[in-house]
C-alpha atoms as a PDB file:
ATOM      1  CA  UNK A   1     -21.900  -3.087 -30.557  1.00  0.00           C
ATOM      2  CA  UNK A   2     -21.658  -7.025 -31.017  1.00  0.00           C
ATOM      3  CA  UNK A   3     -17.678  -6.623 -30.556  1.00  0.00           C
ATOM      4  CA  UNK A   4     -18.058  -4.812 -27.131  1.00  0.00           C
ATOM      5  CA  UNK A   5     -20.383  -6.892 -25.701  1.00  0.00           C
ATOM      6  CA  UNK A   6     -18.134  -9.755 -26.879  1.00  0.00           C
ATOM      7  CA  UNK A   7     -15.202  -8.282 -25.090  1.00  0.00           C
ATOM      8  CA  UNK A   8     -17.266  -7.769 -21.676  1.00  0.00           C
ATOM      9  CA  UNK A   9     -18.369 -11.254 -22.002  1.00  0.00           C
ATOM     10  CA  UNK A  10     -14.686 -11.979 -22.611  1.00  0.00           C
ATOM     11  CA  UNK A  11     -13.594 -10.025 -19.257  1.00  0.00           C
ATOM     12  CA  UNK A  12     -16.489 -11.646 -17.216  1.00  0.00           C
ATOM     13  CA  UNK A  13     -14.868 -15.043 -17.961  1.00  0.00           C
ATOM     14  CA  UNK A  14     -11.307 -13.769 -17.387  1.00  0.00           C
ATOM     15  CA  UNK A  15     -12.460 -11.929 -13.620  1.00  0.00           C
ATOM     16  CA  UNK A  16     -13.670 -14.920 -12.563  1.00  0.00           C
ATOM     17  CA  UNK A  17     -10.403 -16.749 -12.453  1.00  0.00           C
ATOM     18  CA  UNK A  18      -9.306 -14.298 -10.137  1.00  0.00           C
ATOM     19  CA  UNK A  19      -9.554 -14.491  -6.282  1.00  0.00           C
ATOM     20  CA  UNK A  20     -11.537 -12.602  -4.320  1.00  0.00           C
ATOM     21  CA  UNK A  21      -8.631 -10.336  -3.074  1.00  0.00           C
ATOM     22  CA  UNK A  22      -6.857  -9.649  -6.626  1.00  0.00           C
ATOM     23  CA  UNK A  23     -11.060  -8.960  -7.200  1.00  0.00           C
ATOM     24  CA  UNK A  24     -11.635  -6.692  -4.455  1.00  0.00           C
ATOM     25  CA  UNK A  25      -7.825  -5.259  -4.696  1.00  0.00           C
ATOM     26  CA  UNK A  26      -9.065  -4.286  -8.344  1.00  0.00           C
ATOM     27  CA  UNK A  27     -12.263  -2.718  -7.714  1.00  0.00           C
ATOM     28  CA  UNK A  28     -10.152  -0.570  -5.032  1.00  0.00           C
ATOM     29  CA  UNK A  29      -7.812   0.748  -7.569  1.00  0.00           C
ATOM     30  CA  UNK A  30     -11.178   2.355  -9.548  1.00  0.00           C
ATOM     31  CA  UNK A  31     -12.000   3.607  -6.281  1.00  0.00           C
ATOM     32  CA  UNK A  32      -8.651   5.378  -5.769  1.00  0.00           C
ATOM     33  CA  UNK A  33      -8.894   6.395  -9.218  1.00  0.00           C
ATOM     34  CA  UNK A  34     -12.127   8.143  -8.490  1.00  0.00           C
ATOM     35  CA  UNK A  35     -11.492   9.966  -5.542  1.00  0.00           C
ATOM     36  CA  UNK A  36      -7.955  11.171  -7.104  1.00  0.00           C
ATOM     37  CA  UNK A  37      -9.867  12.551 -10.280  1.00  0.00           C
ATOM     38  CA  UNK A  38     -12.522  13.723  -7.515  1.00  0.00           C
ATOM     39  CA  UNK A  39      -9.987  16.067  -5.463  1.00  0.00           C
ATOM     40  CA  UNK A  40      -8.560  17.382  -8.695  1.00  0.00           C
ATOM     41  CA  UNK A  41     -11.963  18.264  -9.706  1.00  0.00           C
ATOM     42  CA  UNK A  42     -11.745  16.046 -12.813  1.00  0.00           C
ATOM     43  CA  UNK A  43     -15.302  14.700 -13.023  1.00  0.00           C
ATOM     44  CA  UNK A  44     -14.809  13.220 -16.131  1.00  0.00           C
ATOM     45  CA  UNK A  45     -12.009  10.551 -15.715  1.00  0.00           C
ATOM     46  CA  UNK A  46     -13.834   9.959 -11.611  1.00  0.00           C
ATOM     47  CA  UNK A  47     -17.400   9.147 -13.630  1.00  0.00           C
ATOM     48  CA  UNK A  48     -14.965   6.397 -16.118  1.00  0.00           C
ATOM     49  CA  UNK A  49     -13.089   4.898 -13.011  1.00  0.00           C
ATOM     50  CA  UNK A  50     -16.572   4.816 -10.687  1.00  0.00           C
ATOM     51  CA  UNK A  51     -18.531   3.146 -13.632  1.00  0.00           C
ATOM     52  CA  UNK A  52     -15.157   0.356 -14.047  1.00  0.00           C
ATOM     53  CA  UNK A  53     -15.635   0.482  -9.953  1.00  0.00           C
ATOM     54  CA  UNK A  54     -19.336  -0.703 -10.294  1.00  0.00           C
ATOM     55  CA  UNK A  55     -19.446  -3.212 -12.867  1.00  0.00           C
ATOM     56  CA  UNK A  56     -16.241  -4.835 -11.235  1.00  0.00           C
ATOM     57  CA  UNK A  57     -18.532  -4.863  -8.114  1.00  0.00           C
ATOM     58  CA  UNK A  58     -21.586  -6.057 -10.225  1.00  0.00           C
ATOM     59  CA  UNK A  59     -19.413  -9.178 -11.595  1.00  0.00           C
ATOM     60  CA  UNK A  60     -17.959  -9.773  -8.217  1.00  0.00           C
ATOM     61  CA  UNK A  61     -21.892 -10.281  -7.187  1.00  0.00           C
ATOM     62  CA  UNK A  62     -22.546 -12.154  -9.637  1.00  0.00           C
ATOM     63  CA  UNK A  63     -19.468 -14.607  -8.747  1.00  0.00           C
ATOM     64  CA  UNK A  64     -20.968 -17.617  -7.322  1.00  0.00           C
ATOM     65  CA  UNK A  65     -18.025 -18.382  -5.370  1.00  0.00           C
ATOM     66  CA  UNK A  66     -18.190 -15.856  -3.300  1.00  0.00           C
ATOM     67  CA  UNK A  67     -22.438 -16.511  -1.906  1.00  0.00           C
ATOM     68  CA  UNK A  68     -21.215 -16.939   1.659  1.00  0.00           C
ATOM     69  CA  UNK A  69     -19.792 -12.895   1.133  1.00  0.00           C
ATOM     70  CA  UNK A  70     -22.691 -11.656  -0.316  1.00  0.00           C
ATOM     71  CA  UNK A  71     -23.818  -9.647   2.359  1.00  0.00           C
ATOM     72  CA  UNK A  72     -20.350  -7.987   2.611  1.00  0.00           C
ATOM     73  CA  UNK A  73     -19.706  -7.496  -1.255  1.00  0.00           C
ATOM     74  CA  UNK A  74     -23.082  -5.519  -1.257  1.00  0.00           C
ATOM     75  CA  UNK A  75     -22.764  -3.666   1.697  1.00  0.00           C
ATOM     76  CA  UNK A  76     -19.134  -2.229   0.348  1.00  0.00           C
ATOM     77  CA  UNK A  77     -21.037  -1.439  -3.016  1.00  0.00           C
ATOM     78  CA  UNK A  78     -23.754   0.582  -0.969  1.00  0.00           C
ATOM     79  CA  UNK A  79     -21.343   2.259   1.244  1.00  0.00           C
ATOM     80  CA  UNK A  80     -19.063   3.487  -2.126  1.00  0.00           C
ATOM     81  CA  UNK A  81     -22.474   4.275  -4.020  1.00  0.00           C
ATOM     82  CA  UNK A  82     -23.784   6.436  -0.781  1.00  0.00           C
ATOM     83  CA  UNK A  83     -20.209   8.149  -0.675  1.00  0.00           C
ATOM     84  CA  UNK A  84     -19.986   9.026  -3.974  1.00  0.00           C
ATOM     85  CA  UNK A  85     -23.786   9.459  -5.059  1.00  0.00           C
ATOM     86  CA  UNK A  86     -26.227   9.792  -2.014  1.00  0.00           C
ATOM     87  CA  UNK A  87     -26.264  11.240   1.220  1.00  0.00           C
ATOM     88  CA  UNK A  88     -22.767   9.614   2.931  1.00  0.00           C
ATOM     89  CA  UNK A  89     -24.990   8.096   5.511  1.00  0.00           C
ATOM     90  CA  UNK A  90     -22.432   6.147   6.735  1.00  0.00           C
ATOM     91  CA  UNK A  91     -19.768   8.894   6.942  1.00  0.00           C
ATOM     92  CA  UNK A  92     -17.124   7.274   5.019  1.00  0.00           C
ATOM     93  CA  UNK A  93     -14.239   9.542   4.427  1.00  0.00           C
ATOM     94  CA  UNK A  94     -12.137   8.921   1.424  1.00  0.00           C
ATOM     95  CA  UNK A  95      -8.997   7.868   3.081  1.00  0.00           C
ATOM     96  CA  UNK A  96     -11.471   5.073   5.012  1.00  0.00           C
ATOM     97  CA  UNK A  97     -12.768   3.726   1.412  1.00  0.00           C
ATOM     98  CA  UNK A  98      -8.639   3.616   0.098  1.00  0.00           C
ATOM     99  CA  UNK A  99      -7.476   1.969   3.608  1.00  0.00           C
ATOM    100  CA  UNK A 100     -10.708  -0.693   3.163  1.00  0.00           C
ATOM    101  CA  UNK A 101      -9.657  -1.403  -0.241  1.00  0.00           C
ATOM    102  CA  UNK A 102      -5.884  -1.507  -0.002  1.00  0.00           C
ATOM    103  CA  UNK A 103      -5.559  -4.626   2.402  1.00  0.00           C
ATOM    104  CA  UNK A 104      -7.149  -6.492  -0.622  1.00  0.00           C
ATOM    105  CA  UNK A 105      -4.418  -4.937  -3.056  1.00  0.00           C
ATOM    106  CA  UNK A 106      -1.554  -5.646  -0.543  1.00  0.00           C
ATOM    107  CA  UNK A 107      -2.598  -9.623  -0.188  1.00  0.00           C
ATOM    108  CA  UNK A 108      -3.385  -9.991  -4.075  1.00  0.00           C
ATOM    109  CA  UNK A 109       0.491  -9.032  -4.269  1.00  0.00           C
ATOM    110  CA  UNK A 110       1.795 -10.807  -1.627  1.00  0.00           C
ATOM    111  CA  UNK A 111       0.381 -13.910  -3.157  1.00  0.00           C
ATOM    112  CA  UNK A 112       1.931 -13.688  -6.298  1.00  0.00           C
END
């Protein structure tokens, strides 16, 4: 138990060397992940790649560089959490979540 939370403590430090873009281009590759697994009906592997998903969100939060895109950072978290848990109040579609997310993934590579 010690060596896992070492290793999360580990990854904490390493995420938060990267930009927000390779950070948000990351958590959107969970997010593809899950709705893949989700329209092949493998609940499994979507529950692994939403739970990476939210505790890439969760350290994203927590990234003090980023206070002035709080507001936005959350709100993305609540609209994946209310697709893919609650009530899809905001009628996202998956193809809207993968097009939000892939803009982030497209500018973390472009910058390399």
């Amino acid at each position: 138990m010690e060596e896992k939370k070492q290793r999360q403590n580990l990854d904490a430090c390493r995420w938060q060397t990267l930009s927000l873009v390779e950070q948000l281009g990351n958590i959107g590759s969970e997010i593809g992940r899950a709705i893949n697994a989700q329209k092949q009906g493998k609940e499994e592997k979507k529950g692994h790649a939403l739970d990476m998903a939210f505790e890439l969100f969760d350290l994203t939060i927590s990234d003090s560089r980023w206070m002035a895109r709080l507001k936005e950072l959350t709100r993305s978290r609540e609209v994946v959490a209310d697709y893919f848990f609650g009530d899809n109040v905001y009628n996202s579609a998956p193809e809207n979540l993968e097009k939000y997310f892939y803009w982030f993934a497209f500018a973390a590579r472009k910058n390399r």
